[in-house]
Protein backbone atom coordinates (compact mmCIF):
# COMPACT_ATOMS: atom_id res chain seq x y z
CA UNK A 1 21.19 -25.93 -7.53
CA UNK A 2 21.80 -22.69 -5.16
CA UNK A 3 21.58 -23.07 -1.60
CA UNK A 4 18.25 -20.93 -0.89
CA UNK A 5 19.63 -19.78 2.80
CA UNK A 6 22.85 -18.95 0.94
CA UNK A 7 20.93 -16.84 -1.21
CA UNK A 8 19.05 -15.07 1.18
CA UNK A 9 22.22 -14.25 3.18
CA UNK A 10 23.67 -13.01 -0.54
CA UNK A 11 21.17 -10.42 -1.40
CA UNK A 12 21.27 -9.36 2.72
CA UNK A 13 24.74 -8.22 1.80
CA UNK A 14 24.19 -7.22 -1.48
CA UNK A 15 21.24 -4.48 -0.10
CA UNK A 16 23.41 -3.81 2.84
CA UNK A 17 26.92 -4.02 1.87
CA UNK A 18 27.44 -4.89 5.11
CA UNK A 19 28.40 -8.18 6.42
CA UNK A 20 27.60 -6.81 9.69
CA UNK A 21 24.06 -5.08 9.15
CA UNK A 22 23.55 -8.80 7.31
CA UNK A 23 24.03 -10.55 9.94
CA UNK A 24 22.08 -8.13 12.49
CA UNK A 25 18.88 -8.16 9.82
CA UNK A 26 18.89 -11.78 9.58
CA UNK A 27 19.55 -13.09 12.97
CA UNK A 28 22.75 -14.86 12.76
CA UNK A 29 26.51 -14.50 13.69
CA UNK A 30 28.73 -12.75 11.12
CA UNK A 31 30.89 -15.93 10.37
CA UNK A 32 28.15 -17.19 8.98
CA UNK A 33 27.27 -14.94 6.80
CA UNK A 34 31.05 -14.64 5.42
CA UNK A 35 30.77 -18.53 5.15
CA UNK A 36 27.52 -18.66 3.47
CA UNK A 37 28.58 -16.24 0.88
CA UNK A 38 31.91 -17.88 0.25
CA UNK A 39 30.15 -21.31 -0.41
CA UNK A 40 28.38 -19.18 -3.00
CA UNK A 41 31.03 -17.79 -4.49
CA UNK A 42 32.70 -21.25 -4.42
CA UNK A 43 29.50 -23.24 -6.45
CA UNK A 44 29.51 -20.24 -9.08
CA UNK A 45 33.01 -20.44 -9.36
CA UNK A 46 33.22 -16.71 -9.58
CA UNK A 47 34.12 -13.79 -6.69
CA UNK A 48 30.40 -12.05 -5.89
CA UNK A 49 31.96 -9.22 -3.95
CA UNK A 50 35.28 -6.62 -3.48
CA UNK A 51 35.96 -6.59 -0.41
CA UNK A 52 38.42 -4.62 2.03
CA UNK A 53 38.90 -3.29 5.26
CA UNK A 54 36.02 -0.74 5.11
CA UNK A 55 33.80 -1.46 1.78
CA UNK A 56 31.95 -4.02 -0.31
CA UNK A 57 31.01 -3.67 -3.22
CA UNK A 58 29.55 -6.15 -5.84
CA UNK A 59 31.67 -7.95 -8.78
CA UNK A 60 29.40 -7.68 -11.99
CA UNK A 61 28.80 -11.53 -11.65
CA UNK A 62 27.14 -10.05 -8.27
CA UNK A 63 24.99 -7.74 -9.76
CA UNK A 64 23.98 -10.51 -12.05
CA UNK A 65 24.05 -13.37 -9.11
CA UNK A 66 21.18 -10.93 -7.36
CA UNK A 67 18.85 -10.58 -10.08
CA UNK A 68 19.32 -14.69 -10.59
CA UNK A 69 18.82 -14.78 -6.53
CA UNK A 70 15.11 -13.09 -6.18
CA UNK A 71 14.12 -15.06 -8.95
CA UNK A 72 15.25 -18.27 -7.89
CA UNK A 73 13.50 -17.84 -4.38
CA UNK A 74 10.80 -16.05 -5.70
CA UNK A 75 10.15 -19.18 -7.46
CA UNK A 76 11.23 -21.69 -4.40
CA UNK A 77 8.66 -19.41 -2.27
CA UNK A 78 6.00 -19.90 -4.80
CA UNK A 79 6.36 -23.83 -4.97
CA UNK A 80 6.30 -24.23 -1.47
CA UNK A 81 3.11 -22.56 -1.35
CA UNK A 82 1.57 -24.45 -3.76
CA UNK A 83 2.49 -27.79 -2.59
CA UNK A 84 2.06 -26.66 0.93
CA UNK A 85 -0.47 -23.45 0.88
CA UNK A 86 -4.73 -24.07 1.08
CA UNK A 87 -6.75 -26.26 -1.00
CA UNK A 88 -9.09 -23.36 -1.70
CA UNK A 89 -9.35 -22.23 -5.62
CA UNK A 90 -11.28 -20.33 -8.04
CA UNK A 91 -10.95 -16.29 -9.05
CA UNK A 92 -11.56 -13.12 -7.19
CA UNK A 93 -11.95 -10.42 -8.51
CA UNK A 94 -11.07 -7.34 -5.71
CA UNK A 95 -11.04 -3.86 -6.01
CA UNK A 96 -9.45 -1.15 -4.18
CA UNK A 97 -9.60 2.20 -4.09
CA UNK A 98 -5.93 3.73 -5.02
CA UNK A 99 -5.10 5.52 -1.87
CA UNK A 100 -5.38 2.23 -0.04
CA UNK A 101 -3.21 0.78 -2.61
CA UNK A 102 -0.09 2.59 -1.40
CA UNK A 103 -0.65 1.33 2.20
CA UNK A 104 0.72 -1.99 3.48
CA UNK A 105 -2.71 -3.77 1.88
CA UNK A 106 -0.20 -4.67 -1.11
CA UNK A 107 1.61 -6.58 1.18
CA UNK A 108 -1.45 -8.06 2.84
CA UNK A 109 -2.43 -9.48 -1.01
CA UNK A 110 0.59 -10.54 -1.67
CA UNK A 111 0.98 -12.69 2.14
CA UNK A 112 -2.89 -13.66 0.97
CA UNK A 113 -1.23 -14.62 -2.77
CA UNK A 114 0.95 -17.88 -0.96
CA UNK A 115 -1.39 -18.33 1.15
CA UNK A 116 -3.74 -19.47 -1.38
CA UNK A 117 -1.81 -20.05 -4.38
CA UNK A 118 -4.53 -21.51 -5.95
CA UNK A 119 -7.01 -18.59 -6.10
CA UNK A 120 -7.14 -16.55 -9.09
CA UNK A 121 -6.15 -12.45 -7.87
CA UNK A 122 -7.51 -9.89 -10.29
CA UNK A 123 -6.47 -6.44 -8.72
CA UNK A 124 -8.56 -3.27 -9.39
CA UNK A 125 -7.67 0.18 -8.39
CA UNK A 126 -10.00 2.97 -9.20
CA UNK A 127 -12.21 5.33 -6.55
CA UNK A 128 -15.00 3.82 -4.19
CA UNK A 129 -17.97 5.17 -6.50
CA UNK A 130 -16.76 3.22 -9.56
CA UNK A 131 -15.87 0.18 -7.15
CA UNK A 132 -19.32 0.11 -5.29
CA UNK A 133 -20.80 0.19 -9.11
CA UNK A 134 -18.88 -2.76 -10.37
CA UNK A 135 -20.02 -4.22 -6.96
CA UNK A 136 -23.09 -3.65 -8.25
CA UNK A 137 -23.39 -4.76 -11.56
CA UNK A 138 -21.36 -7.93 -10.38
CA UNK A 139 -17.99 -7.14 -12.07
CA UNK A 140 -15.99 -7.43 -8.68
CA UNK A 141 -16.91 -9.91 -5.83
CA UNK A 142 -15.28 -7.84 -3.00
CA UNK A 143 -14.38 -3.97 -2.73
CA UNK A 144 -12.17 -2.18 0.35
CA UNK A 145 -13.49 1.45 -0.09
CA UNK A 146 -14.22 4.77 1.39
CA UNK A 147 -18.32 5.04 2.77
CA UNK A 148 -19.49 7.72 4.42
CA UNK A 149 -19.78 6.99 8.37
CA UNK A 150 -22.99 5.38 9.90
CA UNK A 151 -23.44 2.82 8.24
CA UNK A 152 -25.76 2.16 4.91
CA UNK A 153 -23.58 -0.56 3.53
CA UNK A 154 -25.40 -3.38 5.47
CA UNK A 155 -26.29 -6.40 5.11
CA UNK A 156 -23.07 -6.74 2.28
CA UNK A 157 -20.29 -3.97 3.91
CA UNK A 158 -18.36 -5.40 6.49
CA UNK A 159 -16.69 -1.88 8.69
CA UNK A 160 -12.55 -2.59 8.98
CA UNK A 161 -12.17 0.90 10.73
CA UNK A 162 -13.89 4.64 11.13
CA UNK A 163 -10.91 7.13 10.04
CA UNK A 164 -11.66 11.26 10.68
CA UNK A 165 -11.18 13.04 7.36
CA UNK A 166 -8.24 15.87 7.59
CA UNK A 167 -7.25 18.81 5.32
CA UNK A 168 -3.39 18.30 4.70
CA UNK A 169 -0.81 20.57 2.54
CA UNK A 170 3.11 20.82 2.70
CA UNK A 171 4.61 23.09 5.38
CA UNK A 172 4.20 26.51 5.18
CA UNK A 173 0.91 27.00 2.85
CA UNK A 174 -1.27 30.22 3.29
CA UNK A 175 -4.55 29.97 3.71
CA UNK A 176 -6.64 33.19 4.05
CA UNK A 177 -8.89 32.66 6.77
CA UNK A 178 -11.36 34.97 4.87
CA UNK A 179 -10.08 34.07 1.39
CA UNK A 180 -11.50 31.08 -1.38
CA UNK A 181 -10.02 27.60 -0.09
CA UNK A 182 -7.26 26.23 -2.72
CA UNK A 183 -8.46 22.63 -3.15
CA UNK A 184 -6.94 19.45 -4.87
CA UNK A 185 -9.79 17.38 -5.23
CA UNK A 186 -10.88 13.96 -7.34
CA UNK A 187 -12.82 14.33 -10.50
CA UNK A 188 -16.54 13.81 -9.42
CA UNK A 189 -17.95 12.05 -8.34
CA UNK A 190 -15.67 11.68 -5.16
CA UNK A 191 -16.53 11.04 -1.48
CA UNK A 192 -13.85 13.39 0.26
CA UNK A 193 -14.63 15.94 -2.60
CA UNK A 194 -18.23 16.44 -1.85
CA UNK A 195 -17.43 16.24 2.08
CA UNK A 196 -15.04 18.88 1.75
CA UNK A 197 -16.92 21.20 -0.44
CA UNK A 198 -19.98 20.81 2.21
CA UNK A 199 -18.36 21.16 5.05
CA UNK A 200 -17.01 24.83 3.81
CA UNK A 201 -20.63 25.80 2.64
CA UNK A 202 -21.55 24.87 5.67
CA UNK A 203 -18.92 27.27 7.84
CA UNK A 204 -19.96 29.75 5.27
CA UNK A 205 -16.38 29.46 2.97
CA UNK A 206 -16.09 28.84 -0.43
CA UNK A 207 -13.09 27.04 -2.24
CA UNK A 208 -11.32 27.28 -5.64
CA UNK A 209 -10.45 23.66 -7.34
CA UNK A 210 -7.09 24.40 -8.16
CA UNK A 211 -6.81 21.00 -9.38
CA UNK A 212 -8.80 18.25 -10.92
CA UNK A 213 -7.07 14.58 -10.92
CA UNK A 214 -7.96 10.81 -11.56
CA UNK A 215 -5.40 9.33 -8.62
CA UNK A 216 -3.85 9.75 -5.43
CA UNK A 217 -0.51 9.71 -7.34
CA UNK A 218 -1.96 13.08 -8.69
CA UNK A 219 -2.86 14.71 -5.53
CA UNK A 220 0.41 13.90 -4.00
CA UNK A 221 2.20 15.91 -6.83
CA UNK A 222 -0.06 18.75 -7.05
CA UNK A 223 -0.21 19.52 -2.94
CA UNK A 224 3.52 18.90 -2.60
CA UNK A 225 3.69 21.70 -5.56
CA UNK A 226 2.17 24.38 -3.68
CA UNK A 227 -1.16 23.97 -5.92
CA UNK A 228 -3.33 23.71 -2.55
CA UNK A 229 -4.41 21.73 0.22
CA UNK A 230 -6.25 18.01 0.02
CA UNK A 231 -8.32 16.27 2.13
CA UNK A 232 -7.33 12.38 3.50
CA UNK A 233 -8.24 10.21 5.98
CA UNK A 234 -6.27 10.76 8.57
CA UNK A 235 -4.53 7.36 9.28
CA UNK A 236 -3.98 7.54 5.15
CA UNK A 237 -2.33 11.16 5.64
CA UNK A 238 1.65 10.84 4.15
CA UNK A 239 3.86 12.19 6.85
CA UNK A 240 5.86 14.90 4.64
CA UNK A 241 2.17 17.10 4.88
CA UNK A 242 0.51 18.65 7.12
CA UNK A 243 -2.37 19.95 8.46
CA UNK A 244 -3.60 23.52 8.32
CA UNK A 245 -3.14 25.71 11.61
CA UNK A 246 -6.39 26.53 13.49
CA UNK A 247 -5.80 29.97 11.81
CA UNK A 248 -6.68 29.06 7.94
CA UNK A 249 -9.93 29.31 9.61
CA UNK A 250 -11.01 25.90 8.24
CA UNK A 251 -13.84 23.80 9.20
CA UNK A 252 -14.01 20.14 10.58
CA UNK A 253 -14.47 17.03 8.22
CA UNK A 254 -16.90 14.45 9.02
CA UNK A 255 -15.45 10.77 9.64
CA UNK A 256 -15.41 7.93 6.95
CA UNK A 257 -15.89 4.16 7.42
CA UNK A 258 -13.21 2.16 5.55
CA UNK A 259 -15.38 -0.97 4.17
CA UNK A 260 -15.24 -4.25 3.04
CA UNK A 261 -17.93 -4.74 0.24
CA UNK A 262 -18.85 -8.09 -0.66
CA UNK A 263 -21.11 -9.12 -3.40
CA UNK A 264 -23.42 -11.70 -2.70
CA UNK A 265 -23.34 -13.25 -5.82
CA UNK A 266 -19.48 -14.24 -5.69
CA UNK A 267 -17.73 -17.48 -4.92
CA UNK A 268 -18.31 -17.14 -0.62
CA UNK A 269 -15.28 -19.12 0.51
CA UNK A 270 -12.47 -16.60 -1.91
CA UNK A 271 -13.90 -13.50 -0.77
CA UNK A 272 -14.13 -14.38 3.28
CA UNK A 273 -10.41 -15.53 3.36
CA UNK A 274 -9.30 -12.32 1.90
CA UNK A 275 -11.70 -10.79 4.43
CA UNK A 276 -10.25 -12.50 7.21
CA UNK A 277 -7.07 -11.49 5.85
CA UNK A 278 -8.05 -8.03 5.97
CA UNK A 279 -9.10 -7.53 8.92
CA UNK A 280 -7.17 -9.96 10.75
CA UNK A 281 -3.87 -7.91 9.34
CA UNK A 282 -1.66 -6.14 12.30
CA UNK A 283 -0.22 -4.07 10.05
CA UNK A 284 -1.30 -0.40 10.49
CA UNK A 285 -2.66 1.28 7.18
CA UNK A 286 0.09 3.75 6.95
CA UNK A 287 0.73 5.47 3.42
CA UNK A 288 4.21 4.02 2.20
CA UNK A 289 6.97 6.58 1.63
CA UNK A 290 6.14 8.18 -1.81
């Protein structure tokens, strides 16, 4: 049996290669660390690292030792939340919509996943329209997706936050102010899509869909191509883009209501922890380098 704190200090080193930074990142003194890893090294009866005055590098029993580390405390993490996590149970079936899903919230499921070991996760990632339908038709018990603002998801939608809607491309796209708007937009149908396209109607500007895609994954590649500008909620905005200078000429987007939606025929107790797990998260909904 491997020492789990041993382990932990291991693959600090290991992703550092740094006794120091090891030490720093997990709040102890650098002897420590040193002796922590040479007890490992010691009950594997093999050297883990190379080291020398100014580098560390692993051994390939290290490389292998760090694969065999998450595992094992992936494993020691998952049994002490079982034995130790709630008594709640059953299966939820969530959906989110896929922007959302490269935020922290993957983090806040998987906190929510030893929490309640016991409760059956089933993950689905598509966009809100699909998500409210399965809602609907009582193929997920709880949805976090885009609504338009104001409200119209009572007595089911529970709000998390309102979030303005901004146009964002990479630095240094043209936009003729009197010119067809280049637009990477969702397949219909699609919330920001529609909002986008009425908002330049309504300023009396028509756009040019330079590009059609199924996922956020897709709009990321085509606007950091060139292929046009998209439209995100702002707080969901990745920091490499930008938005448009006042000069593109473009028109403000309405606000969106980021929503819990809860069908009222699921299991009650699943669906309010995750809820409560939601919205009781500090972490802000930033978009994850990508």
């Amino acid at each position: 049996m491997y020492d789990p704190d041993q382990l932990r200090t291991f693959l600090a080193v290991a992703q550092s290669l740094s006794f120091t930074q090891a030490a720093e990142r997990l709040g102890i003194r650098q002897p420590t660390v040193s002796q922590h890893v040479r007890k490992l090294e010691m009950a594997v009866g093999r050297p883990l690292f190379v080291r020398d005055t100014r580098t560390v590098t692993l051994t390939a029993d290290g490389e292998a030792m760090a694969g065999f580390a998450r595992t094992i405390l992936a494993a020691h993490e998952e049994a002490a939340g079982y034995f130790t996590g709630s008594e709640l149970r059953g299966r939820l079936r969530f959906g989110v919509t896929d922007d959302l899903a490269l935020t922290p919230l993957p983090k806040i499921l998987r906190d929510f996943r030893q929490l309640y070991p016991r409760i059956d996760l089933e993950l689905t990632v598509a966009q809100s329209p699909n998500l409210l339908r399965r809602v609907e038709s009582g193929h997920l018990d709880l949805a976090y997706v885009k609504h338009g603002a104001g409200g119209g998801y009572e007595p089911n939608g529970r709000l998390v936050r309102r979030d303005p809607m901004v146009w964002a491309g990479i630095s240094g796209t043209r936009i003729a102010p009197d010119g067809p708007v280049p637009l990477v937009a969702y397949q219909a149908p699609s919330l920001s899509r529609s909002l986008g396209v009425q908002s330049l109607e309504q300023a009396g500007r028509t756009c040019r869909i330079t590009c059609i895609v199924r996922g956020v994954n897709g709009v990321l590649a085509a606007v950091r191509a060139g292929l046009g500008i998209a439209i995100f909620a702002r707080s969901l905005m990745p920091a490499d883009l930008v938005e448009p200078p006042p000069s593109a000429g473009l028109p403000e987007l309405p606000s969106i209501d980021l929503v819990l939606i809860t069908n009222p025929r699921a299991a009650k107790e699943p669906a309010e922890a995750l809820t409560a797990a939601i919205l009781g998260s500090n972490a802000p909904l930033k978009p994850d380098a990508a």
